[in-house]
C-alpha atoms as a PDB file:
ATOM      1  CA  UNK A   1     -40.317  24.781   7.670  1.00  0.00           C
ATOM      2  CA  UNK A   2     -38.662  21.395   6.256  1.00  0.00           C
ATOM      3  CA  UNK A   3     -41.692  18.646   4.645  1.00  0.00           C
ATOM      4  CA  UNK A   4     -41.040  15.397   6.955  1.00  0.00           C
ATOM      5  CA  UNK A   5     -39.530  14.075   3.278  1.00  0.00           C
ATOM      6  CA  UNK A   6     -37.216  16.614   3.004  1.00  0.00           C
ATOM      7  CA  UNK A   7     -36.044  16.619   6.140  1.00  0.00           C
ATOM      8  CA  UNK A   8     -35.385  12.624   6.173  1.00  0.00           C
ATOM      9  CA  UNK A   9     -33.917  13.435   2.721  1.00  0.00           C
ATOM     10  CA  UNK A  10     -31.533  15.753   4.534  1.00  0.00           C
ATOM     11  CA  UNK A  11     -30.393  13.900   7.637  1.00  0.00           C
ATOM     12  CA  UNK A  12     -29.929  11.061   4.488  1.00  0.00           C
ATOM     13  CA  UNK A  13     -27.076  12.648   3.699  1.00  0.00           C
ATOM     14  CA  UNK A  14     -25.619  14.338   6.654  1.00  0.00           C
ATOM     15  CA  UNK A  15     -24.923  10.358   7.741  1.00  0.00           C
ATOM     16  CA  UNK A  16     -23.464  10.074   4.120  1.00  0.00           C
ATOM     17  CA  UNK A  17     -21.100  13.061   4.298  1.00  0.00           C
ATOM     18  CA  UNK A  18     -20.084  11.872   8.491  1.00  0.00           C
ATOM     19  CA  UNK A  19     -19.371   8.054   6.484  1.00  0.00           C
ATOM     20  CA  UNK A  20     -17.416  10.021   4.177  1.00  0.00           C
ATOM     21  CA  UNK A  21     -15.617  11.745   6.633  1.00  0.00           C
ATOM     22  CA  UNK A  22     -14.692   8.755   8.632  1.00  0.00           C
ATOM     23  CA  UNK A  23     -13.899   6.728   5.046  1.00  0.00           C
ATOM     24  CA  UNK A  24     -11.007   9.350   4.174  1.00  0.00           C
ATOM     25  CA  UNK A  25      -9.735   9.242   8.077  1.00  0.00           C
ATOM     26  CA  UNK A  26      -9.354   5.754   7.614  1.00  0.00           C
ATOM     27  CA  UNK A  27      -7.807   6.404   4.136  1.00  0.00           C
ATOM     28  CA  UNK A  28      -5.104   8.606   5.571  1.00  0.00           C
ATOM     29  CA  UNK A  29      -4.310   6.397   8.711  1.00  0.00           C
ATOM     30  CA  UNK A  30      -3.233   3.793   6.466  1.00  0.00           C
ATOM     31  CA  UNK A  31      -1.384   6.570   4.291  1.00  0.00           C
ATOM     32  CA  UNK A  32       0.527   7.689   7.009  1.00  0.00           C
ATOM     33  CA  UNK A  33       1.385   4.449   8.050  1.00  0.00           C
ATOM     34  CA  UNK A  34       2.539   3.559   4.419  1.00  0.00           C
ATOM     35  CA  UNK A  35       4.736   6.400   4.685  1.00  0.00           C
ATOM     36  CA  UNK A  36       2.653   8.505   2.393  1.00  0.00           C
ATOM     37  CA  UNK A  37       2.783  11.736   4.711  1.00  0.00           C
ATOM     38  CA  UNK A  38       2.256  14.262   1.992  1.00  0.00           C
ATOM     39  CA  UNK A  39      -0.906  12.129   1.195  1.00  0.00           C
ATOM     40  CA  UNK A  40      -2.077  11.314   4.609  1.00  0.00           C
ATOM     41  CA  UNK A  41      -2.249  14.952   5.385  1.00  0.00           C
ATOM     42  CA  UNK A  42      -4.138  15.409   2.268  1.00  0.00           C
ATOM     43  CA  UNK A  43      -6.609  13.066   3.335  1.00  0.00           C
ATOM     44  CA  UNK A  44      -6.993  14.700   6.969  1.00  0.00           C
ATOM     45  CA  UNK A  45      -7.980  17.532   5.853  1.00  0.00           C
ATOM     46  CA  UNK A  46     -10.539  16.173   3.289  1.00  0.00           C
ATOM     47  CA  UNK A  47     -11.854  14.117   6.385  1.00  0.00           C
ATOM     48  CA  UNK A  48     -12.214  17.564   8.141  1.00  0.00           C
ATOM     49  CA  UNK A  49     -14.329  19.272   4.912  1.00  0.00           C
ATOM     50  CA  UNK A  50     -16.746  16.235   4.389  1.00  0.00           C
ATOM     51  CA  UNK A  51     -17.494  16.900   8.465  1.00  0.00           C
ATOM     52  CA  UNK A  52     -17.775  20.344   7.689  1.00  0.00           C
ATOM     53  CA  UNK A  53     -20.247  19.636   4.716  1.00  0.00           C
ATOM     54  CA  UNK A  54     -21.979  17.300   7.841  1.00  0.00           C
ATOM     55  CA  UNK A  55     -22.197  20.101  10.189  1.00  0.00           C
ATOM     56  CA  UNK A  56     -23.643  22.714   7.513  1.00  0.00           C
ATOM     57  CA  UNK A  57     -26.169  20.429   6.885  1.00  0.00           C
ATOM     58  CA  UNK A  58     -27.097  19.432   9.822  1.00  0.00           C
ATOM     59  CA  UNK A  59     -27.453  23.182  11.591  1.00  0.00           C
ATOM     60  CA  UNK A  60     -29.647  23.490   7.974  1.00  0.00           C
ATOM     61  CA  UNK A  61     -32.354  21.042   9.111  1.00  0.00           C
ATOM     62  CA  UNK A  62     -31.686  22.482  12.791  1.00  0.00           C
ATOM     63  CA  UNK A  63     -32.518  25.957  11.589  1.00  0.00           C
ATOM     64  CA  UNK A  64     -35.359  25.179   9.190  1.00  0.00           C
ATOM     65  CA  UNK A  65     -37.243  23.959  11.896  1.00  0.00           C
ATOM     66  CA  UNK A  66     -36.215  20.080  11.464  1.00  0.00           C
ATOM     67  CA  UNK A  67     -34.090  17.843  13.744  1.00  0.00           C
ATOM     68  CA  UNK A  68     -30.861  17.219  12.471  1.00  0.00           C
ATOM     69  CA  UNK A  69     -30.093  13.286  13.629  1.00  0.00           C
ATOM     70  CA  UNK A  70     -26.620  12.294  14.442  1.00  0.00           C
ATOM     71  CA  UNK A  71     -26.327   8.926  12.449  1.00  0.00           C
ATOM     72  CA  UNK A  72     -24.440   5.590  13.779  1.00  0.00           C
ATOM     73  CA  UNK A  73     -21.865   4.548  11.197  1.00  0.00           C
ATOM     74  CA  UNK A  74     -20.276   1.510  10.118  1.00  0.00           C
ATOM     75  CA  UNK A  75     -16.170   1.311  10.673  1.00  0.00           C
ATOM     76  CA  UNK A  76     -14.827   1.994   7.332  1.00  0.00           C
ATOM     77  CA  UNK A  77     -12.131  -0.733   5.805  1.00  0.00           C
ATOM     78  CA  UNK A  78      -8.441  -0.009   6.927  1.00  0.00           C
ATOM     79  CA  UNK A  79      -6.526  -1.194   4.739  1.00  0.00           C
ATOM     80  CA  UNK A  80      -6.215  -0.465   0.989  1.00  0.00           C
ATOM     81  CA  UNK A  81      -4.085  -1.801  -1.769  1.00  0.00           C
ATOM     82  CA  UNK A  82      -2.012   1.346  -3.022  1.00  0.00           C
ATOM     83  CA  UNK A  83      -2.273   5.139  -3.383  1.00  0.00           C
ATOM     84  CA  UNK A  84      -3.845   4.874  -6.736  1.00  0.00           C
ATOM     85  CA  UNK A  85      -6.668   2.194  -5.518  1.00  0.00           C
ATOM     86  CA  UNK A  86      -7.415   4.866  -2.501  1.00  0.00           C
ATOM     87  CA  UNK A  87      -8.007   7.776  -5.055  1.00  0.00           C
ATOM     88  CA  UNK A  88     -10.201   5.422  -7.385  1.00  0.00           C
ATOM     89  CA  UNK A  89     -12.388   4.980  -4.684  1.00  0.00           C
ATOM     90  CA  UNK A  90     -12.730   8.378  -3.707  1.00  0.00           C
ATOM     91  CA  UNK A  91     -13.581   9.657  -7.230  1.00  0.00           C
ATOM     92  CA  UNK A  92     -16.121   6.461  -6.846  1.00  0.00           C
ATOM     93  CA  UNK A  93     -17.559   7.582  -4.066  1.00  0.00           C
ATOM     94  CA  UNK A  94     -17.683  11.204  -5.080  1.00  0.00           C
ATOM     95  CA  UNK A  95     -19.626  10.396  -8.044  1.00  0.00           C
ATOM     96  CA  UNK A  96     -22.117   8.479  -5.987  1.00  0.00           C
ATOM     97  CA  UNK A  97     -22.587  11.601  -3.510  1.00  0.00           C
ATOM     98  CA  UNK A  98     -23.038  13.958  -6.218  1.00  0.00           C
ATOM     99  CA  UNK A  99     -25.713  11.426  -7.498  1.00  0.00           C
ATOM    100  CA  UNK A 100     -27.428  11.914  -4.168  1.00  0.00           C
ATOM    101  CA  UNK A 101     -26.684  15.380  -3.941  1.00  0.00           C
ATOM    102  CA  UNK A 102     -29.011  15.471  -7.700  1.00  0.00           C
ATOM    103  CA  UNK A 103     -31.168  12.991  -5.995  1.00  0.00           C
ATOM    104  CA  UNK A 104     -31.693  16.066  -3.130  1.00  0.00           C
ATOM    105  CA  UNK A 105     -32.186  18.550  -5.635  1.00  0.00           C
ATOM    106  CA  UNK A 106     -34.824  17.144  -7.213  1.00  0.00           C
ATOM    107  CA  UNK A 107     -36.908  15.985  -4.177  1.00  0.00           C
ATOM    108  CA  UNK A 108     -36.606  19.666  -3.321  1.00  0.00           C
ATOM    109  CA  UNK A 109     -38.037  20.721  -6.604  1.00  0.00           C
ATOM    110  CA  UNK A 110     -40.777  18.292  -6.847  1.00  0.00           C
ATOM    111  CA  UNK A 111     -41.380  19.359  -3.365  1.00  0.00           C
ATOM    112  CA  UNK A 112     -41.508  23.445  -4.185  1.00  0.00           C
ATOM    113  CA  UNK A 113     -38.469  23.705  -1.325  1.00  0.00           C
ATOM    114  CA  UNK A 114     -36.688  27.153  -3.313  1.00  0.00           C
ATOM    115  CA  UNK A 115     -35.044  27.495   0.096  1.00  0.00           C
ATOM    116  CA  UNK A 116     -33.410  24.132   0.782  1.00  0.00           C
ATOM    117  CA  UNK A 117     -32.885  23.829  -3.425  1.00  0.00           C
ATOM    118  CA  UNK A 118     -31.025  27.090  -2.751  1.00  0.00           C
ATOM    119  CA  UNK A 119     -29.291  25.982   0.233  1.00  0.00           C
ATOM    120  CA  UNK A 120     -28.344  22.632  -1.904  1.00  0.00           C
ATOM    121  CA  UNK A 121     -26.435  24.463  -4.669  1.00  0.00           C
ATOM    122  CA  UNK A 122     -23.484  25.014  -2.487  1.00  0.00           C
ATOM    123  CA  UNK A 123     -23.281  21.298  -2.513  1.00  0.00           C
ATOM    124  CA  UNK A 124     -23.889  20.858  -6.012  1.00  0.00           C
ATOM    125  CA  UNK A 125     -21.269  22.943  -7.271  1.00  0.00           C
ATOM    126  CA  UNK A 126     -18.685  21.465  -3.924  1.00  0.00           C
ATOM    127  CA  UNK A 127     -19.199  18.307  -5.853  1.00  0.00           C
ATOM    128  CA  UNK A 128     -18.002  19.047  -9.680  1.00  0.00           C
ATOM    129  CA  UNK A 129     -14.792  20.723  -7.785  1.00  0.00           C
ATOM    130  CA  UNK A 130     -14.381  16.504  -5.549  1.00  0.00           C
ATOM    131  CA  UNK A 131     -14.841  14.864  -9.095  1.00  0.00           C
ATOM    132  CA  UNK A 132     -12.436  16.980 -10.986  1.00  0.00           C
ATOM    133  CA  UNK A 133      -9.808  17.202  -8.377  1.00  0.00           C
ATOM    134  CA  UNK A 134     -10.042  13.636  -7.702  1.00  0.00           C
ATOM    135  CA  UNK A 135      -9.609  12.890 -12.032  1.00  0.00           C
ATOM    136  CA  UNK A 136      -6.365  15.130 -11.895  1.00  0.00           C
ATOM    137  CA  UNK A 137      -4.407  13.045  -8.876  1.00  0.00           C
ATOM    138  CA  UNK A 138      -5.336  10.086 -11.028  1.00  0.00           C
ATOM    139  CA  UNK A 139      -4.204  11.430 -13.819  1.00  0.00           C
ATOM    140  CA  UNK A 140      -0.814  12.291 -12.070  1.00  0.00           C
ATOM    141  CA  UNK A 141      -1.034   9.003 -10.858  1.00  0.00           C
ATOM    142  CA  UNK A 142      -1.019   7.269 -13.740  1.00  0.00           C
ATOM    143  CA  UNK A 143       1.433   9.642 -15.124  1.00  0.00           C
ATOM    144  CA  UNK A 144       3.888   8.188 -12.749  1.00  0.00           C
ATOM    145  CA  UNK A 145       2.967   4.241 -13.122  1.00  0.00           C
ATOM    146  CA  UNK A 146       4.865   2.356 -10.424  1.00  0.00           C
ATOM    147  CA  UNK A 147       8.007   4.413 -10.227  1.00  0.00           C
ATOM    148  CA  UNK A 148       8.978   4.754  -6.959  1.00  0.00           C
ATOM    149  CA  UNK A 149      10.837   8.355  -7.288  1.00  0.00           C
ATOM    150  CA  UNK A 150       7.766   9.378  -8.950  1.00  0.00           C
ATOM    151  CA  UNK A 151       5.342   8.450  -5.651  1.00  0.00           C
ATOM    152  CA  UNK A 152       7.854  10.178  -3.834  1.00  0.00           C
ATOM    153  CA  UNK A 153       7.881  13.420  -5.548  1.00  0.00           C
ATOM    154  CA  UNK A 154       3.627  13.230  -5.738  1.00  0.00           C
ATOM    155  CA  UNK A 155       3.639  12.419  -2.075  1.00  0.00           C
ATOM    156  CA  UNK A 156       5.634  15.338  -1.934  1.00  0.00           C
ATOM    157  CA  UNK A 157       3.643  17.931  -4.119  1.00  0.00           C
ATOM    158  CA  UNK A 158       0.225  16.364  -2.132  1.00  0.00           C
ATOM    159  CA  UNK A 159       1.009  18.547   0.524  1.00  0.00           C
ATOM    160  CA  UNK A 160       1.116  21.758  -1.827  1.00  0.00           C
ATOM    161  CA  UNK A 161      -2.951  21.078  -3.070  1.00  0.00           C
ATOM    162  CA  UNK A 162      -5.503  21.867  -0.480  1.00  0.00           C
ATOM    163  CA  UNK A 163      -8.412  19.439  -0.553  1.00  0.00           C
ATOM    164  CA  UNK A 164     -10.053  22.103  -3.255  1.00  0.00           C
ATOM    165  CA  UNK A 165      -7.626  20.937  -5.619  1.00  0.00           C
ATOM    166  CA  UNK A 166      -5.939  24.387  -5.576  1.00  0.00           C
ATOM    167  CA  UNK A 167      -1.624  24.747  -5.378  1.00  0.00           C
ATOM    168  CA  UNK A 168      -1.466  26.736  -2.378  1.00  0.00           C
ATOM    169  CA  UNK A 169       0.542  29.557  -2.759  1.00  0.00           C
END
């Protein structure tokens, strides 16, 4: 059974993983309408694991004995100023979520939740592979500067990464 903390604690960031989800479906709209394809469909896809992370969580609180609260969320901004701004905010915003994802932990902890701090290491471990893989498309984005032929050919080798930062095979 879930402490009415941890619980609140919980549905606390199943709205912050559903914001996230909506922030990189707004990211890859305007991707795809900058004719960013390979980078659009990156960012679909890492819209459709940050709902997944939603959904995990909230069937947790569900199955714990808690009630997992569908949040209201605020439209995200549409547009963006390049590629490389869109992927500095994400490793931004990853960085903050794995700061709340700590910020979990230890509630659980203090809390003597073994089961939820269990449950939670999933997440903290999800979040070292969002930070790293957003650092390495910076790095190839910086790499390229503002050559044109090199956006292309990242746009282009986007589509090869899934959103786990792997080269698919």
């Amino acid at each position: 059974m879930l402490s009415p903390k941890i619980e609140s604690a919980l549905n606390k960031q199943v709205e912050l993983e559903a914001a996230s989800s909506q922030y990189y479906l707004s990211m890859a709209s305007w991707a795809e309408t900058q004719g960013l394809n390979g980078a659009a469909q990156f960012l679909y896809k890492h819209s459709d694991e940050e709902r997944t992370h939603m959904l995990k969580l909230l069937q947790f609180v569900n199955e714990r004995g808690g009630h997992g609260i569908i949040p209201a969320l605020k439209q995200p901004s549409a547009k963006f100023k390049s590629i490389q701004a869109i992927f500095e905010q994400i490793l931004e915003h990853e960085i903050m979520v794995s700061e709340e994802i700590n910020r979990l932990v230890d509630i659980c902890l203090k809390d003597k939740d073994y089961t939820t701090h269990n449950f939670l290491q999933w997440y903290v471990s999800e979040q070292i592979e969002e930070e790293k893989l957003a650092r390495q498309i910076l790095d190839k984005l910086k790499l390229i500067g503002g050559e044109k032929g090199g956006l292309y050919l990242f746009d282009r080798d986007l589509q090869s990464f899934d959103t786990g930062g792997q080269e698919k095979k």
